[in-house]
ModelCIF file with pLDDT and N, C-alpha, C, O atoms, coordinates in Angstrom:
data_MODEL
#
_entry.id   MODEL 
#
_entity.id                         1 
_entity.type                       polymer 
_entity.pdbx_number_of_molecules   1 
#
_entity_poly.entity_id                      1 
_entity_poly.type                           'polypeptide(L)' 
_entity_poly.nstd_linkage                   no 
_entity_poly.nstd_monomer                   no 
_entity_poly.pdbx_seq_one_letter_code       
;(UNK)(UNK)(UNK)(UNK)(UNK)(UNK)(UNK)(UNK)(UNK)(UNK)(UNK)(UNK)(UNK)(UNK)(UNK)(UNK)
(UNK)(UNK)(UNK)(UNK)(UNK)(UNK)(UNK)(UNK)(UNK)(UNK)(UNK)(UNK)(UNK)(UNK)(UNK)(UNK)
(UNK)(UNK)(UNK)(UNK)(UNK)(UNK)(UNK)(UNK)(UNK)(UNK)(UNK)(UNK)(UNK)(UNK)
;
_entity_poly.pdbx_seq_one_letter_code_can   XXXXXXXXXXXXXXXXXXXXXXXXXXXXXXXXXXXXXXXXXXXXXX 
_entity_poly.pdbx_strand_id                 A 
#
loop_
_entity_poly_seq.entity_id 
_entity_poly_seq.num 
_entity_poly_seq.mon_id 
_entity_poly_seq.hetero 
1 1  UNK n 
1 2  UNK n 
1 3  UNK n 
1 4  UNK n 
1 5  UNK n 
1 6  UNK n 
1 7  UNK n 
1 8  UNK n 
1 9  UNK n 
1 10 UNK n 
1 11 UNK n 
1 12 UNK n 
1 13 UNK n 
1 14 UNK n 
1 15 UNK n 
1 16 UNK n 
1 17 UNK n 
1 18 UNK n 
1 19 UNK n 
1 20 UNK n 
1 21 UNK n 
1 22 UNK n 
1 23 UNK n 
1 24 UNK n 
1 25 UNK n 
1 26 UNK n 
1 27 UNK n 
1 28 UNK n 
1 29 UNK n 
1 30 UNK n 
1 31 UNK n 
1 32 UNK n 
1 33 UNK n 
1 34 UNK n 
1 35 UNK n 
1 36 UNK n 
1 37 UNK n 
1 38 UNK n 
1 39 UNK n 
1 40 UNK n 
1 41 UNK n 
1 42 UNK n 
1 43 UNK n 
1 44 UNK n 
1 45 UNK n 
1 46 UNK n 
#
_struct_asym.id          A 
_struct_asym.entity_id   1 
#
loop_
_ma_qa_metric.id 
_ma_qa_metric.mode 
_ma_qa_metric.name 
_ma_qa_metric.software_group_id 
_ma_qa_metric.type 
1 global pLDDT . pLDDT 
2 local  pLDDT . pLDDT 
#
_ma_qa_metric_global.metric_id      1 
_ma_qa_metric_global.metric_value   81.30 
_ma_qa_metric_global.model_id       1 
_ma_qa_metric_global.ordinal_id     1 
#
loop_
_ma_qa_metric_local.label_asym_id 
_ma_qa_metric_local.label_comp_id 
_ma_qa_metric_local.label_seq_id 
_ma_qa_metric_local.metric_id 
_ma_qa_metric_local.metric_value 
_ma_qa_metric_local.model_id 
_ma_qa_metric_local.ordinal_id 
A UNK 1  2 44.00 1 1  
A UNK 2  2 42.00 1 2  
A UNK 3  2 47.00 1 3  
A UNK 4  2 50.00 1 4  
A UNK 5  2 48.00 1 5  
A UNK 6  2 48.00 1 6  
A UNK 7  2 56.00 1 7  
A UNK 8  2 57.00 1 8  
A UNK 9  2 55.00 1 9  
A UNK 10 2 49.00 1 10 
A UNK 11 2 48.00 1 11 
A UNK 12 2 49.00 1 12 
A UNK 13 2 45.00 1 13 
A UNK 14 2 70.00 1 14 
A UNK 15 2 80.00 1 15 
A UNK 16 2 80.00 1 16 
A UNK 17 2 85.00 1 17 
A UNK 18 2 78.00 1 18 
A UNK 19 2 82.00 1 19 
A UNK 20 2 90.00 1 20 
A UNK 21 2 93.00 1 21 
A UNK 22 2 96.00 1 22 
A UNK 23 2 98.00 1 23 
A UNK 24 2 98.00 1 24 
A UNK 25 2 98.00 1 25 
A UNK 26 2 98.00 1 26 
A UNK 27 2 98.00 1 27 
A UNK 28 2 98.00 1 28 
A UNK 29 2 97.00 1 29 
A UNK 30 2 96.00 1 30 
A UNK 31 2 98.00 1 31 
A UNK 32 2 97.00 1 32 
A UNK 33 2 98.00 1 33 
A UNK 34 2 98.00 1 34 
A UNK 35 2 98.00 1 35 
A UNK 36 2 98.00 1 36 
A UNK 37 2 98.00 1 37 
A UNK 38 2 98.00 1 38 
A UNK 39 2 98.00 1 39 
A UNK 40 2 98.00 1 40 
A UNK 41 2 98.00 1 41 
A UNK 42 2 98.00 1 42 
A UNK 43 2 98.00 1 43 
A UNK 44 2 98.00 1 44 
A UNK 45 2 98.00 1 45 
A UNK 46 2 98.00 1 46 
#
loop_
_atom_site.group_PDB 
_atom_site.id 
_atom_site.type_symbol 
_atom_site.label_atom_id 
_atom_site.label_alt_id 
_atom_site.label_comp_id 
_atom_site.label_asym_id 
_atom_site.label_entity_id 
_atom_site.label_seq_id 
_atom_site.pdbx_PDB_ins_code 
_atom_site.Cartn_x 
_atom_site.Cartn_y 
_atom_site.Cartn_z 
_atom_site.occupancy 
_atom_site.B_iso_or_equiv 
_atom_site.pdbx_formal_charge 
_atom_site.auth_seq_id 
_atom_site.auth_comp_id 
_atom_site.auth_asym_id 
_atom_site.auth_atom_id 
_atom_site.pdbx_PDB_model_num 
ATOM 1   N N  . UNK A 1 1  ? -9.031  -9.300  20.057  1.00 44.00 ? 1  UNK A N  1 
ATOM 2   C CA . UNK A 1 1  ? -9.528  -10.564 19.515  1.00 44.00 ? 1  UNK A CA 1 
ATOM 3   C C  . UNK A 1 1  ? -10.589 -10.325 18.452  1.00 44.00 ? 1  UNK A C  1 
ATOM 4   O O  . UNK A 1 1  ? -10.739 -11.189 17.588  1.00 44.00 ? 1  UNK A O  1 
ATOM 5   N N  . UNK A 1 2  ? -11.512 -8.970  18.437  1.00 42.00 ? 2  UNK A N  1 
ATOM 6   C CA . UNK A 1 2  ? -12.290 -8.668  17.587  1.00 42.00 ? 2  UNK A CA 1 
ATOM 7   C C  . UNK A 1 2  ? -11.452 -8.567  15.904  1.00 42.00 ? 2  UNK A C  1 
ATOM 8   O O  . UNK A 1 2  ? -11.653 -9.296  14.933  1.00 42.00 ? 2  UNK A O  1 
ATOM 9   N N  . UNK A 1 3  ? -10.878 -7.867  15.982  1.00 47.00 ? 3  UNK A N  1 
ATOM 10  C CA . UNK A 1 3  ? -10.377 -7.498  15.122  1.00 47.00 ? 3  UNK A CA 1 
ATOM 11  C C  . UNK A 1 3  ? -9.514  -8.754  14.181  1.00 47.00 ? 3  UNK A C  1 
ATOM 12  O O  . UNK A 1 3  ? -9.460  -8.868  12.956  1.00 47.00 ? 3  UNK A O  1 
ATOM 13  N N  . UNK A 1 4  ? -8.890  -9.607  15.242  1.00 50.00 ? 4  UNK A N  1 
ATOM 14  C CA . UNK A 1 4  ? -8.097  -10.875 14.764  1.00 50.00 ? 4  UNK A CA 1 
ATOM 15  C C  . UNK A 1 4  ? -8.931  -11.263 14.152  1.00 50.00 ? 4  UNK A C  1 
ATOM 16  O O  . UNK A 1 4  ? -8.741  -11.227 12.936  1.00 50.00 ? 4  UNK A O  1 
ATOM 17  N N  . UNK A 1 5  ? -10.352 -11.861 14.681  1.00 48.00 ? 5  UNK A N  1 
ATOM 18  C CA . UNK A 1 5  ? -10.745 -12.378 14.221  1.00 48.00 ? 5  UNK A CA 1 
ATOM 19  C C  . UNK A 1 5  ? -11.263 -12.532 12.668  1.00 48.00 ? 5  UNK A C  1 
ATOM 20  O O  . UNK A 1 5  ? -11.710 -13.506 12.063  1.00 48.00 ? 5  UNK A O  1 
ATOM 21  N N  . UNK A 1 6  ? -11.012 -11.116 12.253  1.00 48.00 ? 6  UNK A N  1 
ATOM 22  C CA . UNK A 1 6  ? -11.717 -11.119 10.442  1.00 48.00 ? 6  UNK A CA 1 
ATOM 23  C C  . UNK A 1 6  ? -10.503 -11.098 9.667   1.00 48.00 ? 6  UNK A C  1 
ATOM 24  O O  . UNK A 1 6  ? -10.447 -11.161 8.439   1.00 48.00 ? 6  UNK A O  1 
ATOM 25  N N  . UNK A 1 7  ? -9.204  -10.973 10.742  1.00 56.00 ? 7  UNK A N  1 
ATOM 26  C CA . UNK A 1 7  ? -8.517  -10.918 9.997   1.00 56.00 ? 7  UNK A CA 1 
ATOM 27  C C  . UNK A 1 7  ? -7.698  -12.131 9.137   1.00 56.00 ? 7  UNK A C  1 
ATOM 28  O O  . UNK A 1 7  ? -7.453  -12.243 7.936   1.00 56.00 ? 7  UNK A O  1 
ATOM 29  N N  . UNK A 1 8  ? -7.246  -13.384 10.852  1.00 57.00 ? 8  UNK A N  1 
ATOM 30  C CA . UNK A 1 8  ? -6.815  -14.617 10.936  1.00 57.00 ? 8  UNK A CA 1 
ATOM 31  C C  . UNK A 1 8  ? -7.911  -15.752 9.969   1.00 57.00 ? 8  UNK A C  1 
ATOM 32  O O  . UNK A 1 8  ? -9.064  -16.146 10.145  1.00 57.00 ? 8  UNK A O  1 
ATOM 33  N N  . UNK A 1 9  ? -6.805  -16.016 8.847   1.00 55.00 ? 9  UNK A N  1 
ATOM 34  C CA . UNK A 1 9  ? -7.560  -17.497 7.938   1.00 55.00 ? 9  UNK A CA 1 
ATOM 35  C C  . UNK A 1 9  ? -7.894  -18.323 9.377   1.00 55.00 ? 9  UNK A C  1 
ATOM 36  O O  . UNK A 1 9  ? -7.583  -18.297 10.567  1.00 55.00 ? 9  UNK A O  1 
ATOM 37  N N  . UNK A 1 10 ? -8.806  -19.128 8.366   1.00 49.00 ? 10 UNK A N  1 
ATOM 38  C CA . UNK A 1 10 ? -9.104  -20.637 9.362   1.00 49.00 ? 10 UNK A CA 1 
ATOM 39  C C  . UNK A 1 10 ? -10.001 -21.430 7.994   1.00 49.00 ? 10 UNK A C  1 
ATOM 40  O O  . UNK A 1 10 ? -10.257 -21.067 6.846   1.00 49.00 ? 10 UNK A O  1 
ATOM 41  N N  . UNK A 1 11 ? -10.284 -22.601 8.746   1.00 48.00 ? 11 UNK A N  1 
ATOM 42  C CA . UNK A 1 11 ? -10.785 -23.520 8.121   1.00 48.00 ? 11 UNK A CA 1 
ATOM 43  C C  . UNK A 1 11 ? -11.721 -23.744 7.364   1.00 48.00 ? 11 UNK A C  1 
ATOM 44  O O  . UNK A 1 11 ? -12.005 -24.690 6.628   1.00 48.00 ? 11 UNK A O  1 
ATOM 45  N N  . UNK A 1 12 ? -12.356 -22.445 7.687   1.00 49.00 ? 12 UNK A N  1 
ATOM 46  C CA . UNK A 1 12 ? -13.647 -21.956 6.653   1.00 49.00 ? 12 UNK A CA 1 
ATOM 47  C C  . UNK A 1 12 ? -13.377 -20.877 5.826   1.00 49.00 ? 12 UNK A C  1 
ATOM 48  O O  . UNK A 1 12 ? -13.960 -20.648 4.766   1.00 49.00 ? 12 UNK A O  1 
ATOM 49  N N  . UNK A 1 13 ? -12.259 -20.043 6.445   1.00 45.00 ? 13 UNK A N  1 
ATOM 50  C CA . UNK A 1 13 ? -12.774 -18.873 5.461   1.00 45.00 ? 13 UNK A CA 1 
ATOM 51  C C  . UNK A 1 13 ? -10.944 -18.557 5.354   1.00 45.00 ? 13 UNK A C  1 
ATOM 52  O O  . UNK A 1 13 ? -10.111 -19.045 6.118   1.00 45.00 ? 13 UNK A O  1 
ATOM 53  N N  . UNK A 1 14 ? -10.642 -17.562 4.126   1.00 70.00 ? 14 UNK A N  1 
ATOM 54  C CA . UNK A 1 14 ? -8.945  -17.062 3.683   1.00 70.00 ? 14 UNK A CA 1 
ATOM 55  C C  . UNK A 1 14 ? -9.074  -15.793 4.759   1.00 70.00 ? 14 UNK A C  1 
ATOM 56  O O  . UNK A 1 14 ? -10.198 -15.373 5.033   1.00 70.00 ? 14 UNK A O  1 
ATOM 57  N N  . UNK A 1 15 ? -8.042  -15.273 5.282   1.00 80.00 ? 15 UNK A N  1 
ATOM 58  C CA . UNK A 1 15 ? -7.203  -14.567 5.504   1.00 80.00 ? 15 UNK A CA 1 
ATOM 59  C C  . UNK A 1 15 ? -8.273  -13.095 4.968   1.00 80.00 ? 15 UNK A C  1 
ATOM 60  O O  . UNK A 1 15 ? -8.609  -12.871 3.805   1.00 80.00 ? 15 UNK A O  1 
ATOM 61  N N  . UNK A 1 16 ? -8.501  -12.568 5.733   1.00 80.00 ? 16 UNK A N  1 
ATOM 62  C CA . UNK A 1 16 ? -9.072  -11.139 5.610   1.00 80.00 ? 16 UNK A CA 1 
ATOM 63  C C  . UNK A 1 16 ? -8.336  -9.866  5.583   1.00 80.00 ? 16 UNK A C  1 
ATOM 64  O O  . UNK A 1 16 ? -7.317  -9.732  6.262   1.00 80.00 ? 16 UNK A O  1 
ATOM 65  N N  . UNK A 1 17 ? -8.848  -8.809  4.749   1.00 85.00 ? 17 UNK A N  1 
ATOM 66  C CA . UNK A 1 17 ? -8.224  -7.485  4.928   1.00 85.00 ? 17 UNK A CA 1 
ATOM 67  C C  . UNK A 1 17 ? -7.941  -7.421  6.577   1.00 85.00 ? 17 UNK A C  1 
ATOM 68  O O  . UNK A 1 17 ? -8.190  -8.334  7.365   1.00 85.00 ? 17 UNK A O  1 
ATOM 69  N N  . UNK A 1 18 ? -7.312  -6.015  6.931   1.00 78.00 ? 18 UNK A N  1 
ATOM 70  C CA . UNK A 1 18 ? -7.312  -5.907  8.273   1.00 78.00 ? 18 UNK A CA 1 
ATOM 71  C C  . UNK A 1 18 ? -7.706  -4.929  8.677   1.00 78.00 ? 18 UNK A C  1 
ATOM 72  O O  . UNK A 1 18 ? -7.600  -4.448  9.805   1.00 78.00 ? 18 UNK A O  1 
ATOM 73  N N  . UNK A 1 19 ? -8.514  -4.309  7.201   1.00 82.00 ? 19 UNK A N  1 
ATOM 74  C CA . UNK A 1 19 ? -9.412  -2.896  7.557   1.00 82.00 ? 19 UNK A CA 1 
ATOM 75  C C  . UNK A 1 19 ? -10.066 -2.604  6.485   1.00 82.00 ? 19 UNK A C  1 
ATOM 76  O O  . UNK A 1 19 ? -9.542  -3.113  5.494   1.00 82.00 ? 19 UNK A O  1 
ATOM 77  N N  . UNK A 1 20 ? -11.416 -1.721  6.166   1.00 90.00 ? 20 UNK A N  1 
ATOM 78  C CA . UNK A 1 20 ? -11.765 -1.253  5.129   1.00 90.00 ? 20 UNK A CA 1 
ATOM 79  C C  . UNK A 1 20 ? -10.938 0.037   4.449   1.00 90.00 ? 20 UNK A C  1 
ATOM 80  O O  . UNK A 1 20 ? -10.332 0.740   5.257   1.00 90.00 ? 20 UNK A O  1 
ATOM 81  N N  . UNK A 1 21 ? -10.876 0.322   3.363   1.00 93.00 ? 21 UNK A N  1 
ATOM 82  C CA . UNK A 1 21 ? -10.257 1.332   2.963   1.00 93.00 ? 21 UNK A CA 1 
ATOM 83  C C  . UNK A 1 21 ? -9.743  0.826   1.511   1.00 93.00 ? 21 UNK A C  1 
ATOM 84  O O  . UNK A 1 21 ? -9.710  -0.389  1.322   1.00 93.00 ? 21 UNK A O  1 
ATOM 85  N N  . UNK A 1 22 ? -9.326  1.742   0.440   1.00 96.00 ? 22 UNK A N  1 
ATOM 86  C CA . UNK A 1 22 ? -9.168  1.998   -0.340  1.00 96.00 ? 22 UNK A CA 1 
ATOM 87  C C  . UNK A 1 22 ? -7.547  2.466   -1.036  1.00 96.00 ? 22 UNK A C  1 
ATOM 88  O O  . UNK A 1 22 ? -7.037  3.320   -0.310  1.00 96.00 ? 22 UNK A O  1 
ATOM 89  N N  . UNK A 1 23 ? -6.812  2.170   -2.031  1.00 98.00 ? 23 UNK A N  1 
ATOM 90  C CA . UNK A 1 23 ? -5.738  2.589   -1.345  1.00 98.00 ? 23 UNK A CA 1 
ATOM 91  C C  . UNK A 1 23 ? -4.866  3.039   -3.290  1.00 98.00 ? 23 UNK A C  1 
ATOM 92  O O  . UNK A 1 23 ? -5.269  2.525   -4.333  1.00 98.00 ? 23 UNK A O  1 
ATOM 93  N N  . UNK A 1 24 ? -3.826  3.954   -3.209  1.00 98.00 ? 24 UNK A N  1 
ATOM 94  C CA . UNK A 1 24 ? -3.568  4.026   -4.572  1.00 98.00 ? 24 UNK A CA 1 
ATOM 95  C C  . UNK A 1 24 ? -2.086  3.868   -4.905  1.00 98.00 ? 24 UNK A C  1 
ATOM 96  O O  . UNK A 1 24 ? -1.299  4.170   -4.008  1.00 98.00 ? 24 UNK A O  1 
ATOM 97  N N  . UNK A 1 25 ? -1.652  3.486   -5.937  1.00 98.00 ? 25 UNK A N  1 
ATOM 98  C CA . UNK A 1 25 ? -0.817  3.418   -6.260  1.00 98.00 ? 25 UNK A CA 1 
ATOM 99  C C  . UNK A 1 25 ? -0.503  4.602   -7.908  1.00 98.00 ? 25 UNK A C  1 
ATOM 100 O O  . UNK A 1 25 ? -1.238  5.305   -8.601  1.00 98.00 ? 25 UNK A O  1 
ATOM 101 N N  . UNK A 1 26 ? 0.660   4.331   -7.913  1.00 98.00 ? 26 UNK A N  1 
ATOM 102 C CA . UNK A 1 26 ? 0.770   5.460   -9.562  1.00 98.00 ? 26 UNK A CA 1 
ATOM 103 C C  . UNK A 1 26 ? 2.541   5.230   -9.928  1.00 98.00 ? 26 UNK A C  1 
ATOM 104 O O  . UNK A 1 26 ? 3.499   4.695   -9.370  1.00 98.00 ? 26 UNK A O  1 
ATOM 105 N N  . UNK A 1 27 ? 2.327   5.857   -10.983 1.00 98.00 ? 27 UNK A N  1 
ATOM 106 C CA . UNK A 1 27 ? 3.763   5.763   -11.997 1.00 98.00 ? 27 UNK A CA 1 
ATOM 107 C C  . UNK A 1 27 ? 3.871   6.660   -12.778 1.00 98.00 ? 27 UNK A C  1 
ATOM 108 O O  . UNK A 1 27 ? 2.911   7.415   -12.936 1.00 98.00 ? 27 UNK A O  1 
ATOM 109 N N  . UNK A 1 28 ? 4.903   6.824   -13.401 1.00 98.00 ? 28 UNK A N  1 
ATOM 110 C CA . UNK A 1 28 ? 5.075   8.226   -14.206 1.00 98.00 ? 28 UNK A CA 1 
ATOM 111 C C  . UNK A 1 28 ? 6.506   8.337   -14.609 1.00 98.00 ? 28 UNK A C  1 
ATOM 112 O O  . UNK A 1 28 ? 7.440   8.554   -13.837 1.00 98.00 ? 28 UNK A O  1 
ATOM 113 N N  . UNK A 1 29 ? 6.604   8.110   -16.320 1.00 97.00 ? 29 UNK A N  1 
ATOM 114 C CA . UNK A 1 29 ? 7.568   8.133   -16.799 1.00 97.00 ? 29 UNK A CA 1 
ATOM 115 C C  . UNK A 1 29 ? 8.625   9.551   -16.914 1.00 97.00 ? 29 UNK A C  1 
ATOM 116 O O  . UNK A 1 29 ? 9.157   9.839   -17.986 1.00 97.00 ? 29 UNK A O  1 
ATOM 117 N N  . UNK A 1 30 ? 8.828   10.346  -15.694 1.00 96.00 ? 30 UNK A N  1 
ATOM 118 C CA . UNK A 1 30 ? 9.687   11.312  -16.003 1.00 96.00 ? 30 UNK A CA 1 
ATOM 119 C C  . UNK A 1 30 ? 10.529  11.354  -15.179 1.00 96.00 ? 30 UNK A C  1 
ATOM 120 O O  . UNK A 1 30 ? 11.020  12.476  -15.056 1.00 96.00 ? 30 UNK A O  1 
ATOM 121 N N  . UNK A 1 31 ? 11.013  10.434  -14.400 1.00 98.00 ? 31 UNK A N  1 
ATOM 122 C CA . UNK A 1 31 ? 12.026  10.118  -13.911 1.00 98.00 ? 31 UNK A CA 1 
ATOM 123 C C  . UNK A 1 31 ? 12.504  8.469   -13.921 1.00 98.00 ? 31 UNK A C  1 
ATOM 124 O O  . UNK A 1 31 ? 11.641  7.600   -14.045 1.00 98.00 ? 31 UNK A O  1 
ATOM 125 N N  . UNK A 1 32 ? 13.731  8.172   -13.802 1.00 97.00 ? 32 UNK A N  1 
ATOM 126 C CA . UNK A 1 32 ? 14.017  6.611   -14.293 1.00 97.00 ? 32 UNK A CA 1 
ATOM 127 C C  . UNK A 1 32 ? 13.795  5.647   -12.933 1.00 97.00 ? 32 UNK A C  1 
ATOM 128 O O  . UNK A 1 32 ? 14.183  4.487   -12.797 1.00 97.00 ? 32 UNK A O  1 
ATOM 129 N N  . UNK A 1 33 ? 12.839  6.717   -11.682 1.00 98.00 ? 33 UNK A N  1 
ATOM 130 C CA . UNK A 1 33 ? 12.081  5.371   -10.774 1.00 98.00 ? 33 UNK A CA 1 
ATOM 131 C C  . UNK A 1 33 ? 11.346  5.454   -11.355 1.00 98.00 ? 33 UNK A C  1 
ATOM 132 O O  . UNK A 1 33 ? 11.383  4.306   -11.799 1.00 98.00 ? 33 UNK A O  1 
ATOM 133 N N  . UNK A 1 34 ? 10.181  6.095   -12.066 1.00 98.00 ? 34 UNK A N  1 
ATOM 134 C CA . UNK A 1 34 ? 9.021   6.410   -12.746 1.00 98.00 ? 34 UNK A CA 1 
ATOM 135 C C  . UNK A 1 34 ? 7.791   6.830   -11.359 1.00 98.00 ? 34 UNK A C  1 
ATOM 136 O O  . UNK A 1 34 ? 6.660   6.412   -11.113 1.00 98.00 ? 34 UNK A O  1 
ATOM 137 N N  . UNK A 1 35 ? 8.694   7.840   -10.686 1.00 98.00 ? 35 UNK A N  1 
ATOM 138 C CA . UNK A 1 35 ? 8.060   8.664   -10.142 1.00 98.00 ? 35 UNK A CA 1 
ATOM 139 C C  . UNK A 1 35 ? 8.145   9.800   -10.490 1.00 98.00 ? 35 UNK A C  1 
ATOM 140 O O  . UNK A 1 35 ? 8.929   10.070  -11.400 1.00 98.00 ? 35 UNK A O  1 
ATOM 141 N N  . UNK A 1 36 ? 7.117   11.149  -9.678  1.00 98.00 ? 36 UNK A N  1 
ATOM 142 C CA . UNK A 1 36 ? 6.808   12.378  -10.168 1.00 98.00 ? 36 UNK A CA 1 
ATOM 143 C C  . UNK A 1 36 ? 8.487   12.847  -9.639  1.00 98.00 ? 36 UNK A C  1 
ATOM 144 O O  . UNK A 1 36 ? 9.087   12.493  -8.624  1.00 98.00 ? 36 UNK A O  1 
ATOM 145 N N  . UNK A 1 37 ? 8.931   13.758  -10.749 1.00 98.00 ? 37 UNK A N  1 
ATOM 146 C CA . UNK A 1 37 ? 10.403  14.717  -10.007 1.00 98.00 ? 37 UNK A CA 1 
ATOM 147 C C  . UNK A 1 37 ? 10.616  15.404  -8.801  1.00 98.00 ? 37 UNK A C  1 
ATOM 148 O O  . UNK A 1 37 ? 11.683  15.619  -8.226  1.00 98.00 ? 37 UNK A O  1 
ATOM 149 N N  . UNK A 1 38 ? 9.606   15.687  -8.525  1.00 98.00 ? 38 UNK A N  1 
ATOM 150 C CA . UNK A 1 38 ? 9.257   16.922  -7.531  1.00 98.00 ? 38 UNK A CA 1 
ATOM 151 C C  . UNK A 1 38 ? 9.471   16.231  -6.322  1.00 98.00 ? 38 UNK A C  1 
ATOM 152 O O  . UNK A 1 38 ? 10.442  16.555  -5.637  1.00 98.00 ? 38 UNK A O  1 
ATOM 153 N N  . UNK A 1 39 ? 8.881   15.525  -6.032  1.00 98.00 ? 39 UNK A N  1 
ATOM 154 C CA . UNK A 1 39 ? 8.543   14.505  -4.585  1.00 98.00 ? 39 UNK A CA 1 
ATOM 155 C C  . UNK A 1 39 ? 10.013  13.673  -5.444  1.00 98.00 ? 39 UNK A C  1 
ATOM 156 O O  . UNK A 1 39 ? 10.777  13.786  -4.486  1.00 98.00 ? 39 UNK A O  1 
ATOM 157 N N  . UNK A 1 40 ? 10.686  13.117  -6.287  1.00 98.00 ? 40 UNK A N  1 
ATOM 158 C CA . UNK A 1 40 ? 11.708  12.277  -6.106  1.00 98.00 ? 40 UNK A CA 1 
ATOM 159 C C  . UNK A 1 40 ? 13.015  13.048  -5.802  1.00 98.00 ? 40 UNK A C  1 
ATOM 160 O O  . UNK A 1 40 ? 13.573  12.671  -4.771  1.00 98.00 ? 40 UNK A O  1 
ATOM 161 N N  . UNK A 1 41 ? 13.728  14.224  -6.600  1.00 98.00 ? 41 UNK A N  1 
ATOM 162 C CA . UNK A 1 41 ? 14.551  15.286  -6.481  1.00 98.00 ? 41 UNK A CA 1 
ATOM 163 C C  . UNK A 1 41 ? 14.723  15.565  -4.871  1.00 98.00 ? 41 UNK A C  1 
ATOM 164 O O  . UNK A 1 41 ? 15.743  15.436  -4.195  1.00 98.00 ? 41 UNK A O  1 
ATOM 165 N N  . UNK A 1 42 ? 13.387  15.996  -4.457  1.00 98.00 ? 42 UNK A N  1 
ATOM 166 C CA . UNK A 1 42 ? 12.989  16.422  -2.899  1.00 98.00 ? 42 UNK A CA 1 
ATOM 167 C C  . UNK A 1 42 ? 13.899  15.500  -1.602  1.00 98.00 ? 42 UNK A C  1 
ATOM 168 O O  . UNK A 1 42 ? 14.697  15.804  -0.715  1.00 98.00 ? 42 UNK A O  1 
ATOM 169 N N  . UNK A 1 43 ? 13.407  14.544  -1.975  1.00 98.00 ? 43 UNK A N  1 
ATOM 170 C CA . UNK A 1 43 ? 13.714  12.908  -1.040  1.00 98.00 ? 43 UNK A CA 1 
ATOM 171 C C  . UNK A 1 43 ? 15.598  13.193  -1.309  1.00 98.00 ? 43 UNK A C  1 
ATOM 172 O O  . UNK A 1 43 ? 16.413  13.228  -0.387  1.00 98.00 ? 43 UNK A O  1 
ATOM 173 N N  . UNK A 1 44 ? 15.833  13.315  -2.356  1.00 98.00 ? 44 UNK A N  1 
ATOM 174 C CA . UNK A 1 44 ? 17.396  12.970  -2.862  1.00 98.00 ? 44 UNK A CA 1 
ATOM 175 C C  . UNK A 1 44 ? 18.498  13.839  -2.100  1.00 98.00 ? 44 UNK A C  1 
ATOM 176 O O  . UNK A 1 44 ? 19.611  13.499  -1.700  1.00 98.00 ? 44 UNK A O  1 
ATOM 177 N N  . UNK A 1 45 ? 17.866  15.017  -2.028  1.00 98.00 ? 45 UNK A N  1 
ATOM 178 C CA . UNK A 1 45 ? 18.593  16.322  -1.210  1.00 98.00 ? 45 UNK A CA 1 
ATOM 179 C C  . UNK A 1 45 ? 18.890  15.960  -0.268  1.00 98.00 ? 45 UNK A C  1 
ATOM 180 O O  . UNK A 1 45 ? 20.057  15.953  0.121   1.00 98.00 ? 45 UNK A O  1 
ATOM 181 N N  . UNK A 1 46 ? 17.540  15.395  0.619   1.00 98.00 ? 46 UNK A N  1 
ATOM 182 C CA . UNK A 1 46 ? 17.407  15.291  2.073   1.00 98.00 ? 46 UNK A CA 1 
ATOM 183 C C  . UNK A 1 46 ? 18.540  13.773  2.502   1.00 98.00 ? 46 UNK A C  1 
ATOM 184 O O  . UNK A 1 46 ? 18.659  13.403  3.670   1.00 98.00 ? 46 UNK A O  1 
#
């Protein structure tokens, strides 16, 4: 219930993260997902 609580909107306040933290995203034009080759090639094998 602790945790609900910062998370669940209500009448006073929007909808909260559901944790602190930081987080990344990225892109990269050398493959046509515009992900890195290495890690995409990798995935494809498997």
């Amino acid at each position: 219930a602790h945790i609900a609580q910062g998370v669940d909107a209500t009448s006073d306040k929007e909808e909260g993260a559901g944790d602190q933290g930081l987080m990344f995203g990225y892109a990269v034009n050398e493959t046509p997902e515009l992900m890195p080759a290495p890690i995409q090639y990798s995935h494809a094998i498997l």
